[in-house]
N, C-alpha and C. Protein backbone atom coordinates (compact mmCIF):
# COMPACT_ATOMS: atom_id res chain seq x y z
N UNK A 1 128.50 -68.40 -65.41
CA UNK A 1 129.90 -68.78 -65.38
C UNK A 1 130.06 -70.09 -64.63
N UNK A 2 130.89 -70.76 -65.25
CA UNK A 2 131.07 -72.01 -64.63
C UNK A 2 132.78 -71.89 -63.32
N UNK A 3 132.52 -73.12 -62.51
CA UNK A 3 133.43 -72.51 -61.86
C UNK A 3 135.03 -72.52 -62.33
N UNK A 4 134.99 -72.93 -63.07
CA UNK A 4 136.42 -72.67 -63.56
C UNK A 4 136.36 -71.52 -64.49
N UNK A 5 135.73 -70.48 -64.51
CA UNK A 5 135.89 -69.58 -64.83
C UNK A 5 135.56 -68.40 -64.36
N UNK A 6 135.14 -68.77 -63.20
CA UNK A 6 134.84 -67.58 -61.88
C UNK A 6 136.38 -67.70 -61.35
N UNK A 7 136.92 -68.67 -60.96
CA UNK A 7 138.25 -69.13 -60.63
C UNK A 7 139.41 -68.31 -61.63
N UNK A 8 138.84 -68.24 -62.57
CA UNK A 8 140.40 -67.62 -63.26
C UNK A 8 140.22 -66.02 -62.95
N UNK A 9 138.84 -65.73 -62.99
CA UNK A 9 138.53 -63.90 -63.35
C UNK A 9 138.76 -63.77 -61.61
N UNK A 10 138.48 -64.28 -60.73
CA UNK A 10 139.15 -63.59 -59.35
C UNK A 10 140.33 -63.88 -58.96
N UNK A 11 141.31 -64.94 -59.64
CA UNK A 11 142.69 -64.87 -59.46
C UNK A 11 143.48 -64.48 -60.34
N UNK A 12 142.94 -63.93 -61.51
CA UNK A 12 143.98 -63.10 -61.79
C UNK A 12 143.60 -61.52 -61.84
N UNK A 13 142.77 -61.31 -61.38
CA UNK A 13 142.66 -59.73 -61.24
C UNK A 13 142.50 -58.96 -59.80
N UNK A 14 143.23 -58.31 -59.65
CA UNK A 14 143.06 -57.42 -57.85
C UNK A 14 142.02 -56.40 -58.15
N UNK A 15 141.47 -55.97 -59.17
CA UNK A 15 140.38 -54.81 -58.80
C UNK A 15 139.48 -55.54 -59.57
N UNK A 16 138.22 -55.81 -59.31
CA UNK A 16 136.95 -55.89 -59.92
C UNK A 16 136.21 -54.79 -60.41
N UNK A 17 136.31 -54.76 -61.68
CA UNK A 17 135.45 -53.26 -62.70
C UNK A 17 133.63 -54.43 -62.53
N UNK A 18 132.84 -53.28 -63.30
CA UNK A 18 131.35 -53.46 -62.70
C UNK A 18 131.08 -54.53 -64.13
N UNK A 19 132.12 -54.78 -65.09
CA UNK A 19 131.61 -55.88 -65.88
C UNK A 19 132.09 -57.45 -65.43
N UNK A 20 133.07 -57.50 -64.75
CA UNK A 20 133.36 -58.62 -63.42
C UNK A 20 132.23 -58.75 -62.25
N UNK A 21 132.05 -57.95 -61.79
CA UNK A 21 130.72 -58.22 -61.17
C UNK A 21 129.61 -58.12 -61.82
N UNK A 22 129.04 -57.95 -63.00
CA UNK A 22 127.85 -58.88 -63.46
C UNK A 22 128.30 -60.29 -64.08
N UNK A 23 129.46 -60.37 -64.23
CA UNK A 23 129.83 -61.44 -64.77
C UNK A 23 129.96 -62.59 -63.25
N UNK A 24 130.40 -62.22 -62.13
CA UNK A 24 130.21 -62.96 -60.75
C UNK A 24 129.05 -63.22 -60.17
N UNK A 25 128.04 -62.26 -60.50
CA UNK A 25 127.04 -62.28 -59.88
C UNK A 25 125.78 -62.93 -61.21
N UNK A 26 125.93 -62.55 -62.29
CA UNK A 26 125.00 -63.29 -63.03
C UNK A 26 123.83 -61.73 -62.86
N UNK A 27 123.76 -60.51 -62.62
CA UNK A 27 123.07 -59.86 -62.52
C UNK A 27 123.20 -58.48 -63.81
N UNK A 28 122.00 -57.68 -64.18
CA UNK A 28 121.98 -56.44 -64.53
C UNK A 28 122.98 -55.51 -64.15
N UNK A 29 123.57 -54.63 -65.23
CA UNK A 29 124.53 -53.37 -65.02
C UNK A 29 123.99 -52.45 -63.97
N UNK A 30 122.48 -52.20 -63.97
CA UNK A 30 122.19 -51.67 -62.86
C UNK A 30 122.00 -52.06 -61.54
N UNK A 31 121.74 -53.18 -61.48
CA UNK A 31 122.06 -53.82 -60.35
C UNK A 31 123.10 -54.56 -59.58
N UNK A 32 124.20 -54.58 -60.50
CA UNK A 32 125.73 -54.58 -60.35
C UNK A 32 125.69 -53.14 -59.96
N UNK A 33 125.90 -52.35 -60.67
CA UNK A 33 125.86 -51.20 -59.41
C UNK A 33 125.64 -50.59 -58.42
N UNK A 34 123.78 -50.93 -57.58
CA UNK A 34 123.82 -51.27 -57.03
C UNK A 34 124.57 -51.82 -55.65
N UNK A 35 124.80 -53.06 -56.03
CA UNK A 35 125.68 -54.19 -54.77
C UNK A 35 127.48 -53.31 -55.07
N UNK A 36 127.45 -52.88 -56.41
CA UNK A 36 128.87 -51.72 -55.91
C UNK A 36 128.90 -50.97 -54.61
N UNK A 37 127.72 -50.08 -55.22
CA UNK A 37 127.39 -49.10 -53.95
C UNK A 37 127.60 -49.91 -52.62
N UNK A 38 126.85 -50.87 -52.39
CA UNK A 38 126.60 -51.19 -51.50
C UNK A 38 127.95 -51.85 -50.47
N UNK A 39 128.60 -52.33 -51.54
CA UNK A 39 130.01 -52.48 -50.68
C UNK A 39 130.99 -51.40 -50.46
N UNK A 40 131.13 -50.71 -51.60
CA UNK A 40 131.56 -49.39 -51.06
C UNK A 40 131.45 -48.52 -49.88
N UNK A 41 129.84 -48.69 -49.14
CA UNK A 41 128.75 -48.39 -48.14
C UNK A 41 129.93 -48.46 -47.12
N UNK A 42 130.35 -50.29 -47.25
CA UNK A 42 130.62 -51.54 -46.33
C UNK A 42 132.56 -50.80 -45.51
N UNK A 43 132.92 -50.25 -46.66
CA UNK A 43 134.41 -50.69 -46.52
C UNK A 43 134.42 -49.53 -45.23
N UNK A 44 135.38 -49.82 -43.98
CA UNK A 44 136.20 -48.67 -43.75
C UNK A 44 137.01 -47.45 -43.90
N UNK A 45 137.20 -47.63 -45.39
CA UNK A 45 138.38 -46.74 -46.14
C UNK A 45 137.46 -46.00 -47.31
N UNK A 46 138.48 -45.03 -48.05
CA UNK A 46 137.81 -44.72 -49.28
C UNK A 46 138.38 -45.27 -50.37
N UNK A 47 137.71 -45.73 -51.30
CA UNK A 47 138.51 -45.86 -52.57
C UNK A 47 137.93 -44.57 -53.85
N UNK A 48 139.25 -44.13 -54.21
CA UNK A 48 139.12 -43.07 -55.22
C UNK A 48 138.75 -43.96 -56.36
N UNK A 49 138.49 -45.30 -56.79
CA UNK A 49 138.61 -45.58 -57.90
C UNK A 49 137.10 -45.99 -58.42
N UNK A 50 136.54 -46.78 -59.47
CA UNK A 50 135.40 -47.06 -59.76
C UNK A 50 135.27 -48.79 -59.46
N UNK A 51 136.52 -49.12 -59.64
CA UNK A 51 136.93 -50.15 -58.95
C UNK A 51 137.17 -50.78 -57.77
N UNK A 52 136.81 -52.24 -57.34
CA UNK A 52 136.36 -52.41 -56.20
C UNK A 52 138.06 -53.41 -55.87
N UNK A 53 138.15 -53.93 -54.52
CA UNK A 53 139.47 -54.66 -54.50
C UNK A 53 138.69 -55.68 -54.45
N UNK A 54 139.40 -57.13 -55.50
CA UNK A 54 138.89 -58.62 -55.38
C UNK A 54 138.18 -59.33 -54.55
N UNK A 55 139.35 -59.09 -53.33
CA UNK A 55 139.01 -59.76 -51.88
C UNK A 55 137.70 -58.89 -51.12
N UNK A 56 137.35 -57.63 -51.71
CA UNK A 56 136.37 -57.17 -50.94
C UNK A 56 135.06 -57.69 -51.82
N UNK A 57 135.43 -58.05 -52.89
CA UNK A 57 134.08 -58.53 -53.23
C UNK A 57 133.81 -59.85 -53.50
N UNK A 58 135.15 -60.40 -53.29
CA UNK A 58 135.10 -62.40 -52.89
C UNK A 58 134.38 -62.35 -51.51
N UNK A 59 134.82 -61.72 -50.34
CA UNK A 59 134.26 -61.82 -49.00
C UNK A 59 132.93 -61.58 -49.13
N UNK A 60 132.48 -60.33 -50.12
CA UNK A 60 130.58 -59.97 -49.84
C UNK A 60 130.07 -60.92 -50.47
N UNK A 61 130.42 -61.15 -51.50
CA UNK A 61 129.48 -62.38 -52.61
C UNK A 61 129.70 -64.01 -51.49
N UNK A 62 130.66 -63.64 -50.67
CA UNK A 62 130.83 -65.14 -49.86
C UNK A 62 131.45 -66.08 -51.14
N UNK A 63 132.24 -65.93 -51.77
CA UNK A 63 132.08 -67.19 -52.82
C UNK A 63 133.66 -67.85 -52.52
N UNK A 64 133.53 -68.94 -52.15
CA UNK A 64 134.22 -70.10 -51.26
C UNK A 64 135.19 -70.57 -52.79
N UNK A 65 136.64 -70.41 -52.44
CA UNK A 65 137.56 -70.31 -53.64
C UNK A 65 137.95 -71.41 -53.40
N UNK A 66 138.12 -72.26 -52.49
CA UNK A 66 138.58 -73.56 -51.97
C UNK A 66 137.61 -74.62 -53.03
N UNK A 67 136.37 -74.35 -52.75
CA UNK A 67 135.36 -75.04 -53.37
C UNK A 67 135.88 -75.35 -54.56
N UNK A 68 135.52 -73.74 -55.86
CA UNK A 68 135.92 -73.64 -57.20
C UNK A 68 137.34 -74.22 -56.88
N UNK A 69 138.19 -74.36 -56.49
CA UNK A 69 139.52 -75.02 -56.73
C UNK A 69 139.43 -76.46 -56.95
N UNK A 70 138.54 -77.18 -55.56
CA UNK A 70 138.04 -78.02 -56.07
C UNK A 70 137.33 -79.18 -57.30
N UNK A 71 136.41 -78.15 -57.23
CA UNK A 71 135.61 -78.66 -58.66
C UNK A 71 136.42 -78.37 -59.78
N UNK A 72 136.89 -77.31 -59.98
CA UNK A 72 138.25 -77.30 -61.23
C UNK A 72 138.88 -78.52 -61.34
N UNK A 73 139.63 -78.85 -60.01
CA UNK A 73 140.56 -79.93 -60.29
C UNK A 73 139.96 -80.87 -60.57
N UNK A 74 138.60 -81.43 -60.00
CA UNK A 74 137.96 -82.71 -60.07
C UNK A 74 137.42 -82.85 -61.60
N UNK A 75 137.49 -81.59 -61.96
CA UNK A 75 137.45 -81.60 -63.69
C UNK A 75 137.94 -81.78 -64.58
N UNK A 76 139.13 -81.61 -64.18
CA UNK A 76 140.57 -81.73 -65.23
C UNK A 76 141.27 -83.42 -64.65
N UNK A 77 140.82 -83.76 -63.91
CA UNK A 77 140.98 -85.22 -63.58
C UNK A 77 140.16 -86.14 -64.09
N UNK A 78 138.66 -85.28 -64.60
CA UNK A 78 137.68 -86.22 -65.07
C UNK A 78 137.95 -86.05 -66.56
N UNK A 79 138.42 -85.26 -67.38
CA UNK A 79 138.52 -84.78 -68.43
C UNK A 79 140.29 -85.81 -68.97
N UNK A 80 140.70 -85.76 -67.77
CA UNK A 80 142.19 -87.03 -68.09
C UNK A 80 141.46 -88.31 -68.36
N UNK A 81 140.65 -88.55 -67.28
CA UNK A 81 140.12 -90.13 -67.46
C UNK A 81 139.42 -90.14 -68.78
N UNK A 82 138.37 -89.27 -69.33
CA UNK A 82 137.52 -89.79 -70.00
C UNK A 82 139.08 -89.98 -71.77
N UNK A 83 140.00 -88.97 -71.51
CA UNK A 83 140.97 -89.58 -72.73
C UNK A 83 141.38 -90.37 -72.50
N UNK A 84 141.91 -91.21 -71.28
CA UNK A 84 142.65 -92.19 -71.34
C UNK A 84 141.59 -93.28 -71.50
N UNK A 85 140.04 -93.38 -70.86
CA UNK A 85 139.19 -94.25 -71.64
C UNK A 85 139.01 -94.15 -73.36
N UNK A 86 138.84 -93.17 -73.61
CA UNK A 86 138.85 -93.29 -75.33
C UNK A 86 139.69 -93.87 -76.45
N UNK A 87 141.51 -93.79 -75.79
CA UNK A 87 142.27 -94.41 -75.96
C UNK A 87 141.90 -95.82 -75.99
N UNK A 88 141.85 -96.58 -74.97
CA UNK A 88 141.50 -97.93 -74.57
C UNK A 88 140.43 -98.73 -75.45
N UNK A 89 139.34 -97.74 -75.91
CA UNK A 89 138.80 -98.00 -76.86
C UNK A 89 139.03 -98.37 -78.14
N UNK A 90 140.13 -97.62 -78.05
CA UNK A 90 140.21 -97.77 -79.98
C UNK A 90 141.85 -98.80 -79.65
């Protein structure tokens, strides 16, 4: 996944199902399950669900949203320039 599309799948969803986390992590169904377990292990609370909350698995994976916001934007700014060069061209 590129980061503008790690960026959309953790802001618009509050529960992460185990095909979001192989899709975050780039890993096996079984080993997405796994690092489930393993935060599940982590939390203080219980969750009745199979589902994990976003923010608990933005914080374990560490994955820096500021960054992907970043590089998104610096993309869609590079993606303006290269039309307004093509324009100029012709």
């Amino acid at each position: 996944m590129n980061a503008e599309e790690t960026l959309k799948l953790i802001s618009t969803k509050t529960w992460c199902n185990i095909n979001d986390l192989m899709k975050l992590t780039g890993l096996s169904r079984s080993s997405a399950l796994k690092i489930r377990n393993k935060i599940k292990d982590t939390l203080n609370y219980e969750i009745h669900t199979r589902d994990l909350p976003m923010n608990v698995v933005i914080d374990y994976l560490n994955i820096d949203v500021e960054y992907l916001k970043n590089v998104s934007t610096r993309k869609e700014v590079q993606n303006e320039n290269n039309k307004w060069n093509e324009k100029r061209k012709h």
